[in-house]
Protein backbone atom coordinates (compact mmCIF):
# COMPACT_ATOMS: atom_id res chain seq x y z
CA UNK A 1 42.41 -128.38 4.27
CA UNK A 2 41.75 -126.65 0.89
CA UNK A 3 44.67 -125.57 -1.07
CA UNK A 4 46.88 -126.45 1.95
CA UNK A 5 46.53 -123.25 4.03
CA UNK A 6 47.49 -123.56 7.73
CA UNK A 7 47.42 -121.36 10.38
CA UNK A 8 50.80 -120.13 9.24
CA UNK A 9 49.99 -119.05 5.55
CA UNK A 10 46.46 -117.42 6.77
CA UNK A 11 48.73 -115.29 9.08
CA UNK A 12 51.21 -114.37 6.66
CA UNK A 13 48.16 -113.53 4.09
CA UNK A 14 46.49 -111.21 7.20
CA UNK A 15 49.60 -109.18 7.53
CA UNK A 16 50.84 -109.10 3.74
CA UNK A 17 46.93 -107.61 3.14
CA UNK A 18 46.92 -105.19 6.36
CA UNK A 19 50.69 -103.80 4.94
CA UNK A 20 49.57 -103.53 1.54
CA UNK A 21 46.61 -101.87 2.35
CA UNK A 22 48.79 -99.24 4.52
CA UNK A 23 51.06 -98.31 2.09
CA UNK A 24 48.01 -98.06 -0.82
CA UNK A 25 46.09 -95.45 1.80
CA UNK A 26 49.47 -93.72 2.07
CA UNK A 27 50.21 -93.45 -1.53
CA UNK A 28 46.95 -93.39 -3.66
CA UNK A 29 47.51 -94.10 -7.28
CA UNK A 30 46.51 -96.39 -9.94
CA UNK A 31 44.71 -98.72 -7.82
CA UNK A 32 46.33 -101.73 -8.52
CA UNK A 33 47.23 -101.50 -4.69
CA UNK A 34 44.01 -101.20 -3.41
CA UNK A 35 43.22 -104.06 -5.48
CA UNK A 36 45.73 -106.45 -4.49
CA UNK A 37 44.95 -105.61 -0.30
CA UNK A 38 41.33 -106.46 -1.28
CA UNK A 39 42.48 -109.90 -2.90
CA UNK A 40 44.75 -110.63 0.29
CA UNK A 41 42.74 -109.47 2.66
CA UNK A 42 39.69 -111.73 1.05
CA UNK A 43 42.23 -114.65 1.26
CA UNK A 44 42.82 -114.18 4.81
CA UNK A 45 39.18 -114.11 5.05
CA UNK A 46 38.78 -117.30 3.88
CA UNK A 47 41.30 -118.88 5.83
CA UNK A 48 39.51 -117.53 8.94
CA UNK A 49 36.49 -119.64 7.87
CA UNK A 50 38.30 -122.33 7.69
CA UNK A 51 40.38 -122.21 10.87
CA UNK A 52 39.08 -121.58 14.61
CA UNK A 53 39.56 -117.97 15.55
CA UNK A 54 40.10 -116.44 18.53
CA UNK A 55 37.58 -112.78 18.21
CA UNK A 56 39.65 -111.23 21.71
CA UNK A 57 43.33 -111.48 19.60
CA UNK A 58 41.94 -110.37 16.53
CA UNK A 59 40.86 -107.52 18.47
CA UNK A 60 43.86 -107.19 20.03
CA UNK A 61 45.69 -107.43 16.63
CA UNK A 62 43.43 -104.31 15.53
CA UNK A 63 44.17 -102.47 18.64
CA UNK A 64 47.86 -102.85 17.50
CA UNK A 65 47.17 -101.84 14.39
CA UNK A 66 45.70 -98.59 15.71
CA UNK A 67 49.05 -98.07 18.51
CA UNK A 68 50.78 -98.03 15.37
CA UNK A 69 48.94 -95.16 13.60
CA UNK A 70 49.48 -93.71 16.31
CA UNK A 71 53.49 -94.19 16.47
CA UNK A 72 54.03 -92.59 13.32
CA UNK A 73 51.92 -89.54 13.66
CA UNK A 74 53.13 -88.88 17.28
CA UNK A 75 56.58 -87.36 17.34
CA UNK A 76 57.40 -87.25 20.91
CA UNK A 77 55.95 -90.78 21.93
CA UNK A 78 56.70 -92.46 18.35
CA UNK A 79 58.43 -94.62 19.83
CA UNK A 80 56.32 -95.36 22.66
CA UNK A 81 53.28 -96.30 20.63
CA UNK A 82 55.36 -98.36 18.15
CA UNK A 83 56.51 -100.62 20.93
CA UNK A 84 53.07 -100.90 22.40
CA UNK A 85 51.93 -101.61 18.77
CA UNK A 86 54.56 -104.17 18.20
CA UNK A 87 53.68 -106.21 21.88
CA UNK A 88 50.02 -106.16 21.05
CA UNK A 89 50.56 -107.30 17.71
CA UNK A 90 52.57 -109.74 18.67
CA UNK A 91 50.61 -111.14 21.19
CA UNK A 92 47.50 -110.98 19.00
CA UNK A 93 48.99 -112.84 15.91
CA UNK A 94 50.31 -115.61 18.13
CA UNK A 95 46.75 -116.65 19.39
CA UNK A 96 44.95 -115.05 16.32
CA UNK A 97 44.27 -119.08 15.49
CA UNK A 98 43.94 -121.50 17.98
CA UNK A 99 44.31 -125.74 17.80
CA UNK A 100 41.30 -127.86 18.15
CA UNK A 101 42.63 -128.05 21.23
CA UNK A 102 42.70 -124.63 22.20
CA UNK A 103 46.57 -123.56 22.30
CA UNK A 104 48.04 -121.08 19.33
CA UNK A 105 48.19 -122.54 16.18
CA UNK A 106 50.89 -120.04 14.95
CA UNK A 107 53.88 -120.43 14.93
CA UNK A 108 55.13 -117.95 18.15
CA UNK A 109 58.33 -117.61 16.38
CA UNK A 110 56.97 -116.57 13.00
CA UNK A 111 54.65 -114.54 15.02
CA UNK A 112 57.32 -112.53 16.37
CA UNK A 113 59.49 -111.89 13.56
CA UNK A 114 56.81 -110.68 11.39
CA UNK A 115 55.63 -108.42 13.49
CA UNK A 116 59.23 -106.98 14.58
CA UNK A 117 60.05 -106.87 10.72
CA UNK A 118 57.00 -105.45 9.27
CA UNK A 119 55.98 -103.24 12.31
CA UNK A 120 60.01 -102.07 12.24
CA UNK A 121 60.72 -101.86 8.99
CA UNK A 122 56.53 -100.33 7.93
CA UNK A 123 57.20 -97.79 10.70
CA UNK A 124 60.56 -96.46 9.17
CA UNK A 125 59.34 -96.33 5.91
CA UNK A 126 55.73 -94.78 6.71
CA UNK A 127 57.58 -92.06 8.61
CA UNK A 128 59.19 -91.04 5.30
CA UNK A 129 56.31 -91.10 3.20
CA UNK A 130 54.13 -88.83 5.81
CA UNK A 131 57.35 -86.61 6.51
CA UNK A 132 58.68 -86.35 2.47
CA UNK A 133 54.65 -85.43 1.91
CA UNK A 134 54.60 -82.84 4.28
CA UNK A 135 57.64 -81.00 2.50
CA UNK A 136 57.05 -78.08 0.01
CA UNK A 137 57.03 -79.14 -3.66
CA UNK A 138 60.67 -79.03 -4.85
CA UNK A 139 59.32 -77.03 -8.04
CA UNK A 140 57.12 -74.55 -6.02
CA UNK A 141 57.00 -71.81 -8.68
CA UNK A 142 56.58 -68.87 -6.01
CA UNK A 143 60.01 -69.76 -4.99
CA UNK A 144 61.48 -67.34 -7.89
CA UNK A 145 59.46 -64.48 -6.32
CA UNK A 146 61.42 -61.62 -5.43
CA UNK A 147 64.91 -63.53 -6.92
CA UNK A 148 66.97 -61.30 -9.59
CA UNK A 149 67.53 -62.80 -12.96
CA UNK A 150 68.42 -61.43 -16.09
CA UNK A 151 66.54 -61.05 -19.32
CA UNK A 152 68.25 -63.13 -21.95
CA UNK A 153 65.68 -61.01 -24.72
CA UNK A 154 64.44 -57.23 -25.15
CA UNK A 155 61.07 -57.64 -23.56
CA UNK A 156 58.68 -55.33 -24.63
CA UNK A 157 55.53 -57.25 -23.93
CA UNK A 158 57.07 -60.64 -22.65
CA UNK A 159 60.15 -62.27 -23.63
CA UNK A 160 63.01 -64.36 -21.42
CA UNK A 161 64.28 -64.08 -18.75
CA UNK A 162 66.94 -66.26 -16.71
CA UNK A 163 66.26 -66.97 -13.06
CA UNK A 164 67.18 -68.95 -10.17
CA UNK A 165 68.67 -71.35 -12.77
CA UNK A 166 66.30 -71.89 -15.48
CA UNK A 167 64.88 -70.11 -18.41
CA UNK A 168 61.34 -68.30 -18.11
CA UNK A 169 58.83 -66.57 -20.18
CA UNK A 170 58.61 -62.89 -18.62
CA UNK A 171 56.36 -60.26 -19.12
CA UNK A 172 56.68 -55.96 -18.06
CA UNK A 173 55.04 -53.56 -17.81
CA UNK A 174 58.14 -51.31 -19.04
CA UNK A 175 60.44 -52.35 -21.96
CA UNK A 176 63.05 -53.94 -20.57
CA UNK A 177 66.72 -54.55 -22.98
CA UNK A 178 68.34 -57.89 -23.16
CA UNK A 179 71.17 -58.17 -20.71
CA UNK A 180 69.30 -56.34 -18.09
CA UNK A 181 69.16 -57.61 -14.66
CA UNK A 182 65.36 -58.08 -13.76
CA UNK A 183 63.66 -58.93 -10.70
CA UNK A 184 60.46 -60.92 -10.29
CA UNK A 185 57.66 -59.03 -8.80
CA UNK A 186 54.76 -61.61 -9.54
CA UNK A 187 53.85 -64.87 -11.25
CA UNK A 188 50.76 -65.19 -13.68
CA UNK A 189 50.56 -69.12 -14.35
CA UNK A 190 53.73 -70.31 -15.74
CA UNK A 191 54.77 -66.49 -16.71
CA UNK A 192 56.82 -64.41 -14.54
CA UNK A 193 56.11 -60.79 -13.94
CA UNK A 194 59.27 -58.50 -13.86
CA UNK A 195 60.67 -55.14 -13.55
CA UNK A 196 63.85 -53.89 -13.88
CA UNK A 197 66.38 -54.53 -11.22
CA UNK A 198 67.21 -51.05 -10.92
CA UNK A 199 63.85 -49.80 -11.38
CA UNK A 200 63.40 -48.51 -8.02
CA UNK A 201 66.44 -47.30 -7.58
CA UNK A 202 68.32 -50.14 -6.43
């Protein structure tokens, strides 16, 4: 067989592909991930040509692909669509090639520790991605509004001001001495918008 793939190494090239291709949708960026799914995922193509293929566990193998989109958008049946996306997968990459004679051509043992690991370990580590992407940014500017700082200059016009930990360009309305605490009442680009703390009568 050309360049000595067996049914073994066009399974492991299938699943490397599929995983890469995952975690490229999940985190867009340069492209170089994209590009190296396509180059798998071509490899595993060619394999296929090259080895008898068995359509129903490919489609199977999809189906288990899909079970475990599912698992890690679901929160309250995660875990129930992860194990019905590990058993399909499974069984699907065990029979995904078949012998000239007709039985799997994988080996069932490599077939079942792949999919444990990468469906296991994928899941863990997709969960984090979706869940750390759903948090707020950790340098959300509007989280200064309404905090009390103090203006480290006289601000007439703008000037600084210290808030929440780090040093800002301020503007007023109202002059405003150095040393005076200041709170923010509004947030034009990077510049904060401030009044004086005590300005209504606080």
């Amino acid at each position: 067989m050309p360049f000595d793939i067996t049914p073994n190494v066009a399974y492991l090239l299938l699943v490397s592909g599929t995983v890469v291709l995952i975690v490229a949708l999940l985190t867009p960026g340069t492209g170089l991930l994209e590009l190296g799914a396509i180059g798998l995922l071509l490899l595993a193509g060619y394999s296929a040509t090259l080895l008898e293929v068995n359509l129903w566990a490919v489609g199977l193998w999809v189906i288990g692909v899909i079970f475990f989109g599912f698992s890690v958008r679901s929160r309250r049946r995660g875990v129930l669509w992860l194990a019905l996306a590990l058993l399909t997968m499974i069984v699907g990459s065990v029979f995904v090639f078949r012998t000239p004679e007709g039985g799997s051509a994988v080996s069932p043992a490599l077939a079942v520790v792949t999919s444990l690991f990468v469906g296991g370990f994928g899941w863990l580590i997709t969960r984090k991605i979706l869940e750390a992407g759903a948090l707020p940014p950790a340098q959300a500017l509007d989280r200064v509004l309404g905090k009390i700082g103090e203006a480290r200059t006289d601000i007439s016009h703008e000037g600084s001001v210290y808030v929440d930990g780090e040093l800002w360009t301020a503007r007023s309305k109202t002059p405003i001495a150095a040393g005076t605490e200041v709170r923010v009442v509004g947030r034009e680009g990077l510049i904060l918008v401030v009044e004086a703390a005590d300005a209504d009568g606080t």
